[in-house]
PDB file of N, CA and C in Angstrom:
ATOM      1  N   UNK A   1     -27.397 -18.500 -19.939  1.00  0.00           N
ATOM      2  CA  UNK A   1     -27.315 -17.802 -18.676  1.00  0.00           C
ATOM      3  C   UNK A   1     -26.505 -18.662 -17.695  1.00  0.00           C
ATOM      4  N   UNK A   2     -25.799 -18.171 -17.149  1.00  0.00           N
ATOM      5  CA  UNK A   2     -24.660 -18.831 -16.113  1.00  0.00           C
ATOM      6  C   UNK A   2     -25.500 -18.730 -14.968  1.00  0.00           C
ATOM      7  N   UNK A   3     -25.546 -20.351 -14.392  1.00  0.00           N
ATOM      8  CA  UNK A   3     -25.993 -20.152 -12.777  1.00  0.00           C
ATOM      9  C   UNK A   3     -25.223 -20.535 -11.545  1.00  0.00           C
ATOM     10  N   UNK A   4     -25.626 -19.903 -11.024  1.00  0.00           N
ATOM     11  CA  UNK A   4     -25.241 -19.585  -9.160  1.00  0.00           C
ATOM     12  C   UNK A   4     -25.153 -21.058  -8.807  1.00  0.00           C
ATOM     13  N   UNK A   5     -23.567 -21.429  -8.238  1.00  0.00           N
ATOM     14  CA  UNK A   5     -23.352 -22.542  -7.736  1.00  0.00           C
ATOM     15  C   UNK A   5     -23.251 -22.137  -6.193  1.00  0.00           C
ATOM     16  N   UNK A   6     -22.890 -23.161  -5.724  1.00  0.00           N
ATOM     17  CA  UNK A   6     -22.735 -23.038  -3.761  1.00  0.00           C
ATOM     18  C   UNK A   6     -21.754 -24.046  -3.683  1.00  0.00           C
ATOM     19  N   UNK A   7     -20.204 -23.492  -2.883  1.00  0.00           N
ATOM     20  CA  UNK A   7     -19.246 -24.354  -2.617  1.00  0.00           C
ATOM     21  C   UNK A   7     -19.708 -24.452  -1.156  1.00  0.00           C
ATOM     22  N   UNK A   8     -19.958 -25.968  -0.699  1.00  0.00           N
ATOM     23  CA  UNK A   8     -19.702 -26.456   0.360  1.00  0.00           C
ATOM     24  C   UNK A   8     -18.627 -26.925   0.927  1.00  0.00           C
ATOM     25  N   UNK A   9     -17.601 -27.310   0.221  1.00  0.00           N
ATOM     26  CA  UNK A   9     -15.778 -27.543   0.912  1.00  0.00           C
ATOM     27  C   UNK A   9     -15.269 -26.262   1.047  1.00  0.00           C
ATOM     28  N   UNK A  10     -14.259 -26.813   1.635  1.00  0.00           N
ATOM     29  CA  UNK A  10     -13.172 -25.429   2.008  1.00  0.00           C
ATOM     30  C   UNK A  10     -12.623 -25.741   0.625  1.00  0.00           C
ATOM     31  N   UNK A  11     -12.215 -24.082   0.373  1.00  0.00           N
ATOM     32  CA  UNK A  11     -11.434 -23.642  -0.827  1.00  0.00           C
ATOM     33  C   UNK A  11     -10.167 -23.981  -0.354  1.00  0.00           C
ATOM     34  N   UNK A  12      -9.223 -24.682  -1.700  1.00  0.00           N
ATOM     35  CA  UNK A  12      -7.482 -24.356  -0.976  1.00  0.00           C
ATOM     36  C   UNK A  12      -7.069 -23.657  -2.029  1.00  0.00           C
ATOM     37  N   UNK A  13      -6.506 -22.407  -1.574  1.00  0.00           N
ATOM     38  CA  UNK A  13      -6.051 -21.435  -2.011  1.00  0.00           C
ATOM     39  C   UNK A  13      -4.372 -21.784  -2.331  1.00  0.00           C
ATOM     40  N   UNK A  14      -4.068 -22.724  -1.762  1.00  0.00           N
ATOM     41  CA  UNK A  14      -3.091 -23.157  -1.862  1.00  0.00           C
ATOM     42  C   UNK A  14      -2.341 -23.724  -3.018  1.00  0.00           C
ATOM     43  N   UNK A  15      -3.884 -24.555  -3.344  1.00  0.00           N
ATOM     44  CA  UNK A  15      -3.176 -25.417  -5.129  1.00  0.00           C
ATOM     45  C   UNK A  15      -3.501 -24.330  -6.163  1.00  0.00           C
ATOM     46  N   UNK A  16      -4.277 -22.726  -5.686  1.00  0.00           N
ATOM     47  CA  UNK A  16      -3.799 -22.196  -7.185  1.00  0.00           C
ATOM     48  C   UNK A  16      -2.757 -21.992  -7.568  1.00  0.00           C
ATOM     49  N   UNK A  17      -3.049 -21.450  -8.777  1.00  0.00           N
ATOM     50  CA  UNK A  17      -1.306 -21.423  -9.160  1.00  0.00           C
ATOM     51  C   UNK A  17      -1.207 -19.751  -8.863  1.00  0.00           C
ATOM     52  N   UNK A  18      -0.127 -19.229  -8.778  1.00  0.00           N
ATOM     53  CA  UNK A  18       0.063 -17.894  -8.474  1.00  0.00           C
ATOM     54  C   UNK A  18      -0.641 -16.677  -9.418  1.00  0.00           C
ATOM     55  N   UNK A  19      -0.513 -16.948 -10.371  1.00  0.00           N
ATOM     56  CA  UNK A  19      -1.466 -16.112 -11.397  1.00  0.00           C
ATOM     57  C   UNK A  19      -3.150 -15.872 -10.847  1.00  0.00           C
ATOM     58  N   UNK A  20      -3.535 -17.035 -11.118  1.00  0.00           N
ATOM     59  CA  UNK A  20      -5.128 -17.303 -10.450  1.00  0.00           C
ATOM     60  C   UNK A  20      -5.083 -16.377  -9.414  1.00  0.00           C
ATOM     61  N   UNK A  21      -4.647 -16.974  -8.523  1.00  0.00           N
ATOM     62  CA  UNK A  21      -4.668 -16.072  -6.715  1.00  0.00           C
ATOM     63  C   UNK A  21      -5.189 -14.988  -7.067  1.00  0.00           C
ATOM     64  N   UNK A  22      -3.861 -14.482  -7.884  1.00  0.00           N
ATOM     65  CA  UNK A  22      -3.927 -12.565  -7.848  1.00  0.00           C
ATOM     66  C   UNK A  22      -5.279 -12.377  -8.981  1.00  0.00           C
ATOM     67  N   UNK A  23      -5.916 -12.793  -9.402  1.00  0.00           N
ATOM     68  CA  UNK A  23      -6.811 -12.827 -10.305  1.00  0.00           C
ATOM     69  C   UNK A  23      -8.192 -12.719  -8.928  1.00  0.00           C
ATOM     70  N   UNK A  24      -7.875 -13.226  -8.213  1.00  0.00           N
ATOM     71  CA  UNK A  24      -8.882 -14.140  -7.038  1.00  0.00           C
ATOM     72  C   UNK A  24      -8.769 -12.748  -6.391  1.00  0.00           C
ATOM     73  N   UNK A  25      -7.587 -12.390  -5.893  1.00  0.00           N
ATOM     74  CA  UNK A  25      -7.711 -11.555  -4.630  1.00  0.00           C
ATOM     75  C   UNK A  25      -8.254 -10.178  -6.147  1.00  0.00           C
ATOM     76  N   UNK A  26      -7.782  -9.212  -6.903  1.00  0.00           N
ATOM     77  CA  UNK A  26      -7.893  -8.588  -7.757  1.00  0.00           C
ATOM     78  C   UNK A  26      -9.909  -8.429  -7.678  1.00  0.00           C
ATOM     79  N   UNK A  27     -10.270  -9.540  -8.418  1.00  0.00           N
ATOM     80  CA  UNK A  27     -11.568  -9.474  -8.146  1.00  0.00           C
ATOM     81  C   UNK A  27     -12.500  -9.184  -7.081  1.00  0.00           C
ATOM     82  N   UNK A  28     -12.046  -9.806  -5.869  1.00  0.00           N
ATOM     83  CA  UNK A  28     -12.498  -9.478  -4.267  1.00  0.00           C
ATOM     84  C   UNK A  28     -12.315  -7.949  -4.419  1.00  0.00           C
ATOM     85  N   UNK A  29     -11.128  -7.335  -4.521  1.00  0.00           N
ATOM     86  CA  UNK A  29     -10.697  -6.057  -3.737  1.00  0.00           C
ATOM     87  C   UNK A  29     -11.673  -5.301  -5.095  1.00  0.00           C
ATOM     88  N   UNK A  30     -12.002  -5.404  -6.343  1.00  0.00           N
ATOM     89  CA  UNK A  30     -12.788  -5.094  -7.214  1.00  0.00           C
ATOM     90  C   UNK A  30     -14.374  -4.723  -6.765  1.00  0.00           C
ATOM     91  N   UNK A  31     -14.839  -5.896  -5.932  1.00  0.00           N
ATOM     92  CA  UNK A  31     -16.294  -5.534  -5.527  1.00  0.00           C
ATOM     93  C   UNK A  31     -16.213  -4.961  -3.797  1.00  0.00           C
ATOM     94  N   UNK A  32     -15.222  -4.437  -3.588  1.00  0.00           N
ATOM     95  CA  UNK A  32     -15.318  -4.045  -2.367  1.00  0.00           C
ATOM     96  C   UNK A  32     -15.455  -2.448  -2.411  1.00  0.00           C
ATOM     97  N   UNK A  33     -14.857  -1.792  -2.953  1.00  0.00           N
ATOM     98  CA  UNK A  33     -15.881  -0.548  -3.111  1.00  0.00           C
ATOM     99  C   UNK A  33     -15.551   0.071  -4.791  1.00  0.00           C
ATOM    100  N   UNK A  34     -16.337   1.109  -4.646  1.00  0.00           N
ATOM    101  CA  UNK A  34     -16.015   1.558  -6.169  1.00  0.00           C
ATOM    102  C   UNK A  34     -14.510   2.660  -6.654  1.00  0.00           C
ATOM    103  N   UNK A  35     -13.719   1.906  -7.458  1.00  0.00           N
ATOM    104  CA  UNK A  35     -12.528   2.372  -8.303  1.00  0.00           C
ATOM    105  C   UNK A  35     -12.313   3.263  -9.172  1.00  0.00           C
ATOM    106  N   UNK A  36     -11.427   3.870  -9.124  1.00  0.00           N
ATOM    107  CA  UNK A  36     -11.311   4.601 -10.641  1.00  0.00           C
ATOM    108  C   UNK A  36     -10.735   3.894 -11.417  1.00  0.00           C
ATOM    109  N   UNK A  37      -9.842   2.735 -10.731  1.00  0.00           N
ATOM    110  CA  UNK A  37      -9.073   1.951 -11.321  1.00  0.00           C
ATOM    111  C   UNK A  37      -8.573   1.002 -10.810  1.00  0.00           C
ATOM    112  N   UNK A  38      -8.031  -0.150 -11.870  1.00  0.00           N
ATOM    113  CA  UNK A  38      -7.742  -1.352 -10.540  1.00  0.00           C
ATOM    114  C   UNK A  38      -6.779  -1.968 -11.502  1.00  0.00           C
ATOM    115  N   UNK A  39      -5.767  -2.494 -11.377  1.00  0.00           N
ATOM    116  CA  UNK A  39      -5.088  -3.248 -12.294  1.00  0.00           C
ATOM    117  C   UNK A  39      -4.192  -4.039 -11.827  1.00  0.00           C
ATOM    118  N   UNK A  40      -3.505  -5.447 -12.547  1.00  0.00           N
ATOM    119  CA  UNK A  40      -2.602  -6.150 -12.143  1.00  0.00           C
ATOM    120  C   UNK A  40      -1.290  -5.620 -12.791  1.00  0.00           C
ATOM    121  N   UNK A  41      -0.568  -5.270 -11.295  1.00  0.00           N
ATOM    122  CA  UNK A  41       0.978  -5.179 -11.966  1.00  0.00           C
ATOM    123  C   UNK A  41       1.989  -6.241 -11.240  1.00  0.00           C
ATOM    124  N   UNK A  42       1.523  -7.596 -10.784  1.00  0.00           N
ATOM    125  CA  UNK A  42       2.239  -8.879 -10.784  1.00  0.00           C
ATOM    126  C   UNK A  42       2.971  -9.514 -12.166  1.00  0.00           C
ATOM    127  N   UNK A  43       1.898  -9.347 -12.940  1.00  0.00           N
ATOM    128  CA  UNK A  43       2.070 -10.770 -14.190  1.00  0.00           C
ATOM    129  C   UNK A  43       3.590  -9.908 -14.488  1.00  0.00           C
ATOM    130  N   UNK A  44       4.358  -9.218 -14.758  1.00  0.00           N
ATOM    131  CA  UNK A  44       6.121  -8.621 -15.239  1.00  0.00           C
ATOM    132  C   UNK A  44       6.959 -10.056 -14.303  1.00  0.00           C
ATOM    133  N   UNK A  45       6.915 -10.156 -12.831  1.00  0.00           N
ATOM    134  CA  UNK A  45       7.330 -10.883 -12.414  1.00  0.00           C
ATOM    135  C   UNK A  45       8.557 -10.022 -11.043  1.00  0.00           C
ATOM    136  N   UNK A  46       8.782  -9.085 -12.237  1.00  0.00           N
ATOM    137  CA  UNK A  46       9.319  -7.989 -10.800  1.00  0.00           C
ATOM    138  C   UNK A  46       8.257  -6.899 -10.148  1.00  0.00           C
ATOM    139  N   UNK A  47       8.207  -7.166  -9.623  1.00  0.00           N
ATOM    140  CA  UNK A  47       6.771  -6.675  -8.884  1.00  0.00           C
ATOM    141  C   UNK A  47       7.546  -5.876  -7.607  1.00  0.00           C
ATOM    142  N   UNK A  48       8.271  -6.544  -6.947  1.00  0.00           N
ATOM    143  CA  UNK A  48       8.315  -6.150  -5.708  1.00  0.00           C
ATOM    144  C   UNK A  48       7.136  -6.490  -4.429  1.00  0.00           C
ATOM    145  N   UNK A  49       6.886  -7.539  -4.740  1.00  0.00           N
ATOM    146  CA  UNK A  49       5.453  -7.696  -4.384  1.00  0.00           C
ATOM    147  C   UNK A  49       4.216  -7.654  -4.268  1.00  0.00           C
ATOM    148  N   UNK A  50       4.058  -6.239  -4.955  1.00  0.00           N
ATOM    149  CA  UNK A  50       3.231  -5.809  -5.550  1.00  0.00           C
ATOM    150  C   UNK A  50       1.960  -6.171  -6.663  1.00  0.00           C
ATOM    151  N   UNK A  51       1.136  -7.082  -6.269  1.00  0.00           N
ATOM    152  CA  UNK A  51       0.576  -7.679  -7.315  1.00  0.00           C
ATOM    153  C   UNK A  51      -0.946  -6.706  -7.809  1.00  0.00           C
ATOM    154  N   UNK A  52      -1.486  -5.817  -6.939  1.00  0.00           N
ATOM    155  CA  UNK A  52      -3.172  -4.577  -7.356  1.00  0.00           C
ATOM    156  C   UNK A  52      -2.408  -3.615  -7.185  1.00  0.00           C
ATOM    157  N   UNK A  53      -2.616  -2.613  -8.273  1.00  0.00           N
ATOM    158  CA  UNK A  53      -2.753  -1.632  -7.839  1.00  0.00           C
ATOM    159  C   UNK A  53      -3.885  -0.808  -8.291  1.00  0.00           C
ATOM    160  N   UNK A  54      -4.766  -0.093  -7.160  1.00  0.00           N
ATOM    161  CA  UNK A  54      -5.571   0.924  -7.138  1.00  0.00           C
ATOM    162  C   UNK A  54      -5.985   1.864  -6.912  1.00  0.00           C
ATOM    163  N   UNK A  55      -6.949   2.366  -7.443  1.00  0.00           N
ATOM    164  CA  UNK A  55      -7.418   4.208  -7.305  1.00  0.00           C
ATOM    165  C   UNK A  55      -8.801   4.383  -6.647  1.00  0.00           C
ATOM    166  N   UNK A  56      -9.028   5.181  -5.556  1.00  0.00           N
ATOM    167  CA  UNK A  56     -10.342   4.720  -5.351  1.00  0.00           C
ATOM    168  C   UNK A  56     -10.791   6.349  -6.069  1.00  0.00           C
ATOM    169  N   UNK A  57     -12.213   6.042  -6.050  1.00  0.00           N
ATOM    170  CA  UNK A  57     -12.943   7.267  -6.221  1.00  0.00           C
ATOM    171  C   UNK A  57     -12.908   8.041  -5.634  1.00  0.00           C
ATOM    172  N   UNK A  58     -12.903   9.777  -6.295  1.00  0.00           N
ATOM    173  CA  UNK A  58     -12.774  10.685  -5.390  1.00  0.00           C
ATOM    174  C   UNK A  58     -14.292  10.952  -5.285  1.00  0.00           C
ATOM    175  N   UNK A  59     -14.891  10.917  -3.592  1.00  0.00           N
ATOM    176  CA  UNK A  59     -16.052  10.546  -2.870  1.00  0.00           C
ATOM    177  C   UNK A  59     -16.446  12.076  -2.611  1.00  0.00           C
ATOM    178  N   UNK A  60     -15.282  13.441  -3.083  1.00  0.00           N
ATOM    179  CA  UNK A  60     -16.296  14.662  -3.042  1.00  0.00           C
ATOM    180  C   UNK A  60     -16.444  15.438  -3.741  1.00  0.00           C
ATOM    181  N   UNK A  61     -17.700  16.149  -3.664  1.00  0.00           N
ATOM    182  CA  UNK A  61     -17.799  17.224  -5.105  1.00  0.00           C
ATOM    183  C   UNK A  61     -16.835  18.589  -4.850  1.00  0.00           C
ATOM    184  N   UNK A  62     -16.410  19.016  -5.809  1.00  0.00           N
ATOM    185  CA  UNK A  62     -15.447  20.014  -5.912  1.00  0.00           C
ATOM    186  C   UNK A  62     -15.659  21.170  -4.989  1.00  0.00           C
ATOM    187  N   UNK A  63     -17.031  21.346  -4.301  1.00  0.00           N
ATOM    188  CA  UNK A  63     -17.496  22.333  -3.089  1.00  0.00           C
ATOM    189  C   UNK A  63     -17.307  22.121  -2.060  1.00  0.00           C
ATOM    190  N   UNK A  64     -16.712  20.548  -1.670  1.00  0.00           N
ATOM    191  CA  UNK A  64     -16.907  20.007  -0.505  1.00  0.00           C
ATOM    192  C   UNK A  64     -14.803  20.248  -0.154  1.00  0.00           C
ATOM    193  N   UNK A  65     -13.957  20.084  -1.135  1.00  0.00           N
ATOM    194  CA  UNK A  65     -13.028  19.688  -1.285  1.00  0.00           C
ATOM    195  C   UNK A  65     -12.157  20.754  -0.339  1.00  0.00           C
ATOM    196  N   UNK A  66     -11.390  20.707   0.423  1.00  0.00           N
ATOM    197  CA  UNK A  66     -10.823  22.084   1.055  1.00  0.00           C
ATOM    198  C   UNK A  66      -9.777  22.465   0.669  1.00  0.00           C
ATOM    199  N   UNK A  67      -9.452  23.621   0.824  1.00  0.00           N
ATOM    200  CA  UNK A  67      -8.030  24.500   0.732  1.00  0.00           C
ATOM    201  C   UNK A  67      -6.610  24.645   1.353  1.00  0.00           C
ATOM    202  N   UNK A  68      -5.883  24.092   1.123  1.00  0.00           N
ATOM    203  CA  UNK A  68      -4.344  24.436   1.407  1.00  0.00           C
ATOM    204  C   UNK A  68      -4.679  24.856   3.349  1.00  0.00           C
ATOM    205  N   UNK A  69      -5.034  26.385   3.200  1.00  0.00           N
ATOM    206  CA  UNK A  69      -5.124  26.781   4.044  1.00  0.00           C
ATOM    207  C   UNK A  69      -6.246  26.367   5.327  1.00  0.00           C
ATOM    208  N   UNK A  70      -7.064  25.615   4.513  1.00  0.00           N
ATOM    209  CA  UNK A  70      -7.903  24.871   6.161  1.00  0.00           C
ATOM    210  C   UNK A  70      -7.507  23.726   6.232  1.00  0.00           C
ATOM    211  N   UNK A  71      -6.217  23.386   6.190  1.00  0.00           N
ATOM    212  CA  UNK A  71      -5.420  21.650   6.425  1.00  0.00           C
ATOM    213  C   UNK A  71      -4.542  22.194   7.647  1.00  0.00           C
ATOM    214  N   UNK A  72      -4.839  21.183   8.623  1.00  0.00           N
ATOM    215  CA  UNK A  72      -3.570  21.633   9.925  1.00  0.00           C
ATOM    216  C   UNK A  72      -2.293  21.170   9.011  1.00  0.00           C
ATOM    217  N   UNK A  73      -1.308  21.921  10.212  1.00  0.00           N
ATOM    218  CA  UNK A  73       0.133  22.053   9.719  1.00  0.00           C
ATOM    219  C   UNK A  73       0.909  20.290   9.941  1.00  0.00           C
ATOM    220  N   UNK A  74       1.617  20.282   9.118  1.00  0.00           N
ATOM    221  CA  UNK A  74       1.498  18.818   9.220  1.00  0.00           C
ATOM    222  C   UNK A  74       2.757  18.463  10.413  1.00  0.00           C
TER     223      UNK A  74
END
């Protein structure tokens, strides 16, 4: 069983290496709410900056969802 440590220093985010990071931030944005999907599209290297991309859950049931016609005009 893996146990629960406690960092008392400041983290430097600095000496990870770039991979890690996005591994780091990836995981954070992971437990922040629930996904349909979450994935790294950094590691190619052409990214465009782009290192998560995600899907969040769709949060309504198909009764709740509205119609074309009750959306103001954009």
């Amino acid at each position: 069983m893996a146990r629960t440590t406690r960092t008392l220093n400041p983290l430097h985010f600095e000496d990870l290496e770039p991979h890690r990071f996005e591994d780091l931030v990836r995981q954070l944005a992971y437990e922040y709410r629930p996904w349909a999907s979450i994935e790294a599209t950094g590691r190619g290297g052409a990214d465009d900056g782009i290192d998560i991309r995600a899907f969040e859950q769709n949060r309504m049931s198909p009764t709740e969802e509205t119609d074309e016609e009750d959306l103001p005009p954009p």
